[in-house]
PDB file of N, CA and C in Angstrom:
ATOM      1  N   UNK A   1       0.849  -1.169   0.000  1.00  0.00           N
ATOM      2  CA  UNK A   1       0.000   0.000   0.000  1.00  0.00           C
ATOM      3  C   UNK A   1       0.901   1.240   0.000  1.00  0.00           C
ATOM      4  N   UNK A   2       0.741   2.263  -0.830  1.00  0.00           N
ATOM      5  CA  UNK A   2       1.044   3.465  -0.936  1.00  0.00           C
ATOM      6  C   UNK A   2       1.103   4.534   0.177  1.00  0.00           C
ATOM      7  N   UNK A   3       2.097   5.301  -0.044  1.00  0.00           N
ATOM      8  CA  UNK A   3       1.101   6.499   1.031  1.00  0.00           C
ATOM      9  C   UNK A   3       0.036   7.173   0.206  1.00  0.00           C
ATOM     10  N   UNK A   4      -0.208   7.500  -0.634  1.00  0.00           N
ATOM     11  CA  UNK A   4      -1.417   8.149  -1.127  1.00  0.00           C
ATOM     12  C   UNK A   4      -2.245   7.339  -1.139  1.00  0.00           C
ATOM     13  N   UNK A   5      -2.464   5.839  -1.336  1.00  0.00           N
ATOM     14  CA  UNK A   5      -3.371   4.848  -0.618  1.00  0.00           C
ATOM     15  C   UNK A   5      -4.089   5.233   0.771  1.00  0.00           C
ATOM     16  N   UNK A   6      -3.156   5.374   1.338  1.00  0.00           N
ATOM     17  CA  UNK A   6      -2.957   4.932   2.559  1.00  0.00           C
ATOM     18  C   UNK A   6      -4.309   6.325   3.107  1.00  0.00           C
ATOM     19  N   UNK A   7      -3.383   7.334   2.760  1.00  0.00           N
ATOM     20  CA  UNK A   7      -3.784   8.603   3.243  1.00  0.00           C
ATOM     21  C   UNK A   7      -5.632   8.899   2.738  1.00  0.00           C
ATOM     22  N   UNK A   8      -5.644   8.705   1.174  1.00  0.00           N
ATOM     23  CA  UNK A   8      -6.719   8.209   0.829  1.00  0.00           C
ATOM     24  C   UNK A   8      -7.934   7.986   1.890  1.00  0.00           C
ATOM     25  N   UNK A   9      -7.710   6.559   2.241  1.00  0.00           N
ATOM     26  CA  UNK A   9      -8.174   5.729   2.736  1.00  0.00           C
ATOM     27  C   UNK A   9      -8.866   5.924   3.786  1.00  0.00           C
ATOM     28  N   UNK A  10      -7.602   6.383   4.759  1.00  0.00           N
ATOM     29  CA  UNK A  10      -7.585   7.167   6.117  1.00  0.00           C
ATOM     30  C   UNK A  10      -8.267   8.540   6.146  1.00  0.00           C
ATOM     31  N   UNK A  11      -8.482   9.216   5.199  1.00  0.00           N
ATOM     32  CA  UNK A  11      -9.426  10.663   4.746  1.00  0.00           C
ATOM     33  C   UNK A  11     -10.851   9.852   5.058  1.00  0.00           C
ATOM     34  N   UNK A  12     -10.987   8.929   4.399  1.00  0.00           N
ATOM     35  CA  UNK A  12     -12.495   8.457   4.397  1.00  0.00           C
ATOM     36  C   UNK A  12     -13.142   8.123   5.060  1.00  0.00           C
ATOM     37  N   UNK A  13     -12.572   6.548   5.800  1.00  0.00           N
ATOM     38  CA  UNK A  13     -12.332   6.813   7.186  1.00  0.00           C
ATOM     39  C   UNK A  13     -13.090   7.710   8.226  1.00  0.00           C
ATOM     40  N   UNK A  14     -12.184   8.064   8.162  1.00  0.00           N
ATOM     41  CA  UNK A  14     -11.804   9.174   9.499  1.00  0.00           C
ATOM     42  C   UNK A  14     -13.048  10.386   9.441  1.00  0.00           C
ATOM     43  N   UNK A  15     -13.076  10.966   7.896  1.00  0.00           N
ATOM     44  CA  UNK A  15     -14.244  11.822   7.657  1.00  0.00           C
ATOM     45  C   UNK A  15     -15.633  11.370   8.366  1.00  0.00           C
ATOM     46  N   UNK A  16     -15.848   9.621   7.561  1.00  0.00           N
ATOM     47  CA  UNK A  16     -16.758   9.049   7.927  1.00  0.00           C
ATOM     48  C   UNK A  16     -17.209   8.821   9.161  1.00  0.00           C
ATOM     49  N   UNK A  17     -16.393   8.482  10.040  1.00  0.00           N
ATOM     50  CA  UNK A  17     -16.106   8.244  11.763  1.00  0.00           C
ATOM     51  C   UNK A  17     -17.172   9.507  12.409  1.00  0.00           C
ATOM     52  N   UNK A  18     -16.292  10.585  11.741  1.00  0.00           N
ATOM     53  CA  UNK A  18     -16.529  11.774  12.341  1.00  0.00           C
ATOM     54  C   UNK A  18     -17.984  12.224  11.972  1.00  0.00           C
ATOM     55  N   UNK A  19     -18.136  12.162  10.750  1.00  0.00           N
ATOM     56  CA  UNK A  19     -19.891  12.774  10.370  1.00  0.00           C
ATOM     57  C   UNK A  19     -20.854  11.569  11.580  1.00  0.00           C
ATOM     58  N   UNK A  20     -20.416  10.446  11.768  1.00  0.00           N
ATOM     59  CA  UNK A  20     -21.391   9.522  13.009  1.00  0.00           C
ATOM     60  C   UNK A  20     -21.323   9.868  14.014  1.00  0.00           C
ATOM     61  N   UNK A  21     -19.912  10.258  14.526  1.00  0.00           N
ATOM     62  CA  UNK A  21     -19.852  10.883  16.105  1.00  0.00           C
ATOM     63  C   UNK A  21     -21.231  11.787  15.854  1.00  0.00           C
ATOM     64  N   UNK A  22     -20.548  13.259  14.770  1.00  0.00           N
ATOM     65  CA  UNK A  22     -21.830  14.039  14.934  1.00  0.00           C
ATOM     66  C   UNK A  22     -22.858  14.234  14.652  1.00  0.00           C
ATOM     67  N   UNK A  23     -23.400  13.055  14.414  1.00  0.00           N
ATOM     68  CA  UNK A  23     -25.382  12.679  14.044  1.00  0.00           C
ATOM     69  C   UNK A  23     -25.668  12.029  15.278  1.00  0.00           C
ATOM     70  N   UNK A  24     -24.528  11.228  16.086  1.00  0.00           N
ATOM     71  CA  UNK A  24     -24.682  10.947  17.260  1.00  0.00           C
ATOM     72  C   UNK A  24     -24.885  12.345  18.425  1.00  0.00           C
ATOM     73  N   UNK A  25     -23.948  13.215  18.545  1.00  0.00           N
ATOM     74  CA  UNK A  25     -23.932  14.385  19.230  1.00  0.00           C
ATOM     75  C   UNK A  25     -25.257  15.107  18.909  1.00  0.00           C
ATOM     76  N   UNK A  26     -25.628  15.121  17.966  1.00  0.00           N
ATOM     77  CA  UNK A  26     -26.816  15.914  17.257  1.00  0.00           C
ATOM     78  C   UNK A  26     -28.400  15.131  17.826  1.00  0.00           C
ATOM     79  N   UNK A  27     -28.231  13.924  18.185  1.00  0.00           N
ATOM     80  CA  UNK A  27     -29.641  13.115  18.531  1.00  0.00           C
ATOM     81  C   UNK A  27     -29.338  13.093  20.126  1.00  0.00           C
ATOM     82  N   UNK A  28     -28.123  13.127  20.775  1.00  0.00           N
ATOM     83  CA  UNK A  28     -27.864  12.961  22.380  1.00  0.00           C
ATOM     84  C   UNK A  28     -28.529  14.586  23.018  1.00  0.00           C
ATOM     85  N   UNK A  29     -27.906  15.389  21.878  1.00  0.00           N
ATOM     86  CA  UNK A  29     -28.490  16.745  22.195  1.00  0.00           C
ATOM     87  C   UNK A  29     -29.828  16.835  22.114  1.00  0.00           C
ATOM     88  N   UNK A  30     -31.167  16.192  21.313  1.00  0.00           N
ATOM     89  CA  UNK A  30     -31.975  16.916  21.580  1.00  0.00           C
ATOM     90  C   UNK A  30     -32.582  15.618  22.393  1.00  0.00           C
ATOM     91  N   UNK A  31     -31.962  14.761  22.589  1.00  0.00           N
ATOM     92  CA  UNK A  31     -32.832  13.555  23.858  1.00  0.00           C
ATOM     93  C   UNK A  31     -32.382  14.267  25.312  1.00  0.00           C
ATOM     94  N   UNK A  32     -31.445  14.856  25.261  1.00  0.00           N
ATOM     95  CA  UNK A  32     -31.609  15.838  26.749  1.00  0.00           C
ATOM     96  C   UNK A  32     -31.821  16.730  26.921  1.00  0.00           C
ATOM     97  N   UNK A  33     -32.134  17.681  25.887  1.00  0.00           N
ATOM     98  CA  UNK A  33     -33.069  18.907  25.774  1.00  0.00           C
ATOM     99  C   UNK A  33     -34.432  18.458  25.594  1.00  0.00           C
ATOM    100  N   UNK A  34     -34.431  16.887  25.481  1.00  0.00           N
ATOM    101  CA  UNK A  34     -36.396  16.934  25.426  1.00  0.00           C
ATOM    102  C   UNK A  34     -37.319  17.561  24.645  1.00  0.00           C
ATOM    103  N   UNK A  35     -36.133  17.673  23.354  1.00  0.00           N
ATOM    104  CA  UNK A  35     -36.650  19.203  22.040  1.00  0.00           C
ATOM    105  C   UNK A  35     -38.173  18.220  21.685  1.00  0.00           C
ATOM    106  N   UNK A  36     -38.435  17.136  21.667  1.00  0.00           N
ATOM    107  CA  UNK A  36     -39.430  16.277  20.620  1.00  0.00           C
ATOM    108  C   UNK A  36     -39.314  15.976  19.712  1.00  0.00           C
ATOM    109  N   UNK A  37     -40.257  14.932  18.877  1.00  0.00           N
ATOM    110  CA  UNK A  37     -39.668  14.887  17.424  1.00  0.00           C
ATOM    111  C   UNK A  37     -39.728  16.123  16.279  1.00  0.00           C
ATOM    112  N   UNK A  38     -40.462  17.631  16.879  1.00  0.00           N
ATOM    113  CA  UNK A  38     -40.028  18.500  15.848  1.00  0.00           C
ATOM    114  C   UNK A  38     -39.041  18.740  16.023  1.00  0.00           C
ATOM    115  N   UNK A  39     -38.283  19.275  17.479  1.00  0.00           N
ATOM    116  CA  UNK A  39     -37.422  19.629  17.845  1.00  0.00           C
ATOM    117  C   UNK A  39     -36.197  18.823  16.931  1.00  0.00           C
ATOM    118  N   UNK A  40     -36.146  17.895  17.133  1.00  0.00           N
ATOM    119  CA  UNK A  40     -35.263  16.879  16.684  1.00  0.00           C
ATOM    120  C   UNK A  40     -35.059  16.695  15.484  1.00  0.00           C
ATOM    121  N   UNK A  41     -35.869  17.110  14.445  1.00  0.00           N
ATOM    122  CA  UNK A  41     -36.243  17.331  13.306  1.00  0.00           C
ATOM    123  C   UNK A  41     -35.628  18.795  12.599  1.00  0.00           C
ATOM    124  N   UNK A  42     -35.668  19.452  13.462  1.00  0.00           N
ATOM    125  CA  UNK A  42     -35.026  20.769  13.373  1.00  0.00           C
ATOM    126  C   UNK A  42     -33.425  20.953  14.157  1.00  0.00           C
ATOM    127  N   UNK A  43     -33.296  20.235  14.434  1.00  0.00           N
ATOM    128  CA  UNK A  43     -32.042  20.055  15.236  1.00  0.00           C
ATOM    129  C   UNK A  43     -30.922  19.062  13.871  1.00  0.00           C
ATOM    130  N   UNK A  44     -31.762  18.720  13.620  1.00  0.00           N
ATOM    131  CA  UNK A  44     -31.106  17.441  12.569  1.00  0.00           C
ATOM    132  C   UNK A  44     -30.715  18.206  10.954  1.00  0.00           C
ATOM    133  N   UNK A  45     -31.704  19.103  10.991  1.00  0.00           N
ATOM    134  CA  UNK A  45     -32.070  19.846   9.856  1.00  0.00           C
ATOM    135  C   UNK A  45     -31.307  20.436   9.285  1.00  0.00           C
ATOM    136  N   UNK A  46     -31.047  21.665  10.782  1.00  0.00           N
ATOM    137  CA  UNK A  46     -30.332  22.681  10.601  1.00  0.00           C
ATOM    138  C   UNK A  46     -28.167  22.563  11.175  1.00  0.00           C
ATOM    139  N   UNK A  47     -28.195  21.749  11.984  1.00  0.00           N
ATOM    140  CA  UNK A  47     -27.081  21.253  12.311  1.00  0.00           C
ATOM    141  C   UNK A  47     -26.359  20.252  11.464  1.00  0.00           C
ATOM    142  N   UNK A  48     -27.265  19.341  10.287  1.00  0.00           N
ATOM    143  CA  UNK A  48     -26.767  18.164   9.302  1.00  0.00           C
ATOM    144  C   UNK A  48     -26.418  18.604   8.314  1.00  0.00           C
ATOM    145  N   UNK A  49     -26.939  19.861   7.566  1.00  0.00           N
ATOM    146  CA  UNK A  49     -26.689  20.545   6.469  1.00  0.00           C
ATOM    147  C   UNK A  49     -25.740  20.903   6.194  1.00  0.00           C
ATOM    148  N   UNK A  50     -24.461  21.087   7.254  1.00  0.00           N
ATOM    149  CA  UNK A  50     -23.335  20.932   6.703  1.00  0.00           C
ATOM    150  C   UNK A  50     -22.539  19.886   6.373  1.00  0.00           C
ATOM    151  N   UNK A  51     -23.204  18.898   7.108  1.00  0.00           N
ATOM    152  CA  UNK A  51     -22.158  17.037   6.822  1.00  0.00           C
ATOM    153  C   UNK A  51     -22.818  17.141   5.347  1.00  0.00           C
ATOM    154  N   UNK A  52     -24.448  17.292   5.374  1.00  0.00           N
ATOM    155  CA  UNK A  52     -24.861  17.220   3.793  1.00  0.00           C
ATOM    156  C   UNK A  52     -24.015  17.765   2.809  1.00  0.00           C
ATOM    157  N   UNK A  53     -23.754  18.784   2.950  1.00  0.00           N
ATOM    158  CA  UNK A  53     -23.124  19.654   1.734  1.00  0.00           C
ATOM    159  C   UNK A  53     -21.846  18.662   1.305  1.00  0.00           C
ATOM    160  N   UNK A  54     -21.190  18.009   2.703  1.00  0.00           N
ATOM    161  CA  UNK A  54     -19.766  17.815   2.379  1.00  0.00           C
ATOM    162  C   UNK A  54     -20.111  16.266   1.568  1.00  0.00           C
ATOM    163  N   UNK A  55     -20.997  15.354   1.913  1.00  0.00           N
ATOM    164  CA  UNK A  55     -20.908  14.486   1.453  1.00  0.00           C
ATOM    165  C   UNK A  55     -22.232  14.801  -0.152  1.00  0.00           C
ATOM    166  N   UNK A  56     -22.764  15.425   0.029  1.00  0.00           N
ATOM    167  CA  UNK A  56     -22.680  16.002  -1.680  1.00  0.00           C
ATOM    168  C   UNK A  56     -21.351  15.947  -2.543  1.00  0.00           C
ATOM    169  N   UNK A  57     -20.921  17.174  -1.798  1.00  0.00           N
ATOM    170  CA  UNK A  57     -19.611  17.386  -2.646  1.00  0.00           C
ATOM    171  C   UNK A  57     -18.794  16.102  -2.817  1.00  0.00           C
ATOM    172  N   UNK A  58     -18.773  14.861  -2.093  1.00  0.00           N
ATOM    173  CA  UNK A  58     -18.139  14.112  -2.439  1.00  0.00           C
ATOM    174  C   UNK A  58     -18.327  13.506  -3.527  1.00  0.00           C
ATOM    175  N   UNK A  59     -19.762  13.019  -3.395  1.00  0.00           N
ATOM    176  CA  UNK A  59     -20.977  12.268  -4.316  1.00  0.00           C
ATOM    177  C   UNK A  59     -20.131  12.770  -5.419  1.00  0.00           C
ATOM    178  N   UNK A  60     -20.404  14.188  -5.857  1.00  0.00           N
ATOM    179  CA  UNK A  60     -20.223  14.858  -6.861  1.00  0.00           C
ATOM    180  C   UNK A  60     -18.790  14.756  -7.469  1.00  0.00           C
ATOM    181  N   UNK A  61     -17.478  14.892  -6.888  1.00  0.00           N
ATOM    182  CA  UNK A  61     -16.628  14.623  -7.272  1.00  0.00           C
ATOM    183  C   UNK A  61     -16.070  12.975  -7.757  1.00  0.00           C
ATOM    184  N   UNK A  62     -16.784  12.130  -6.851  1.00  0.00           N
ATOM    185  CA  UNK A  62     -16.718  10.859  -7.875  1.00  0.00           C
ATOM    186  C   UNK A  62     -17.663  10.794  -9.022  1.00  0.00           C
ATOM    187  N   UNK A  63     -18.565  11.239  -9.348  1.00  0.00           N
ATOM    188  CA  UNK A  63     -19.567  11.063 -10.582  1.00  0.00           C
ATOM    189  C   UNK A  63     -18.569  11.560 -11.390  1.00  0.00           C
ATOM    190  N   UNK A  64     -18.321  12.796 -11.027  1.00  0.00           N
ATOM    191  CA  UNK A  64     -17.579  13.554 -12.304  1.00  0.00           C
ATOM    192  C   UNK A  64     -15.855  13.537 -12.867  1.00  0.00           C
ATOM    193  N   UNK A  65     -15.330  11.993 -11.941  1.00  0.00           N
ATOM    194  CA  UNK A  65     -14.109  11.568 -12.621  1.00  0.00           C
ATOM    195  C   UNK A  65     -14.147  10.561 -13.634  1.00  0.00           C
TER     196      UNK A  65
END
């Protein structure tokens, strides 16, 4: 295995890891704020939209190689 393998790999990974921690952080937060399921809904909404964007942009950069 390469280092650009490697590193690759470990980007994805690691990205991936991290967007679960924070859908995890994002549902712990509104089960102890007791937001409800709008709450939670809006919590998910407005706090996910940035993992969204990034894993768009990923989507998007493999379609278009």
């Amino acid at each position: 295995m390469t280092i650009e393998q490697f590193e690759y790999w470990s980007l994805n990974i690691g990205v991936g890891v991290l967007i679960l921690f924070m859908f995890f952080i994002i549902y712990d937060l509104g089960k102890k704020s007791e937001a409800g399921k709008f709450g939670n809904f809006i919590l998910f909404l407005a706090l996910g939209l940035g993992m969204a964007g990034y894993l768009i942009k990923v989507f998007l950069q493999f379609y278009m190689e």
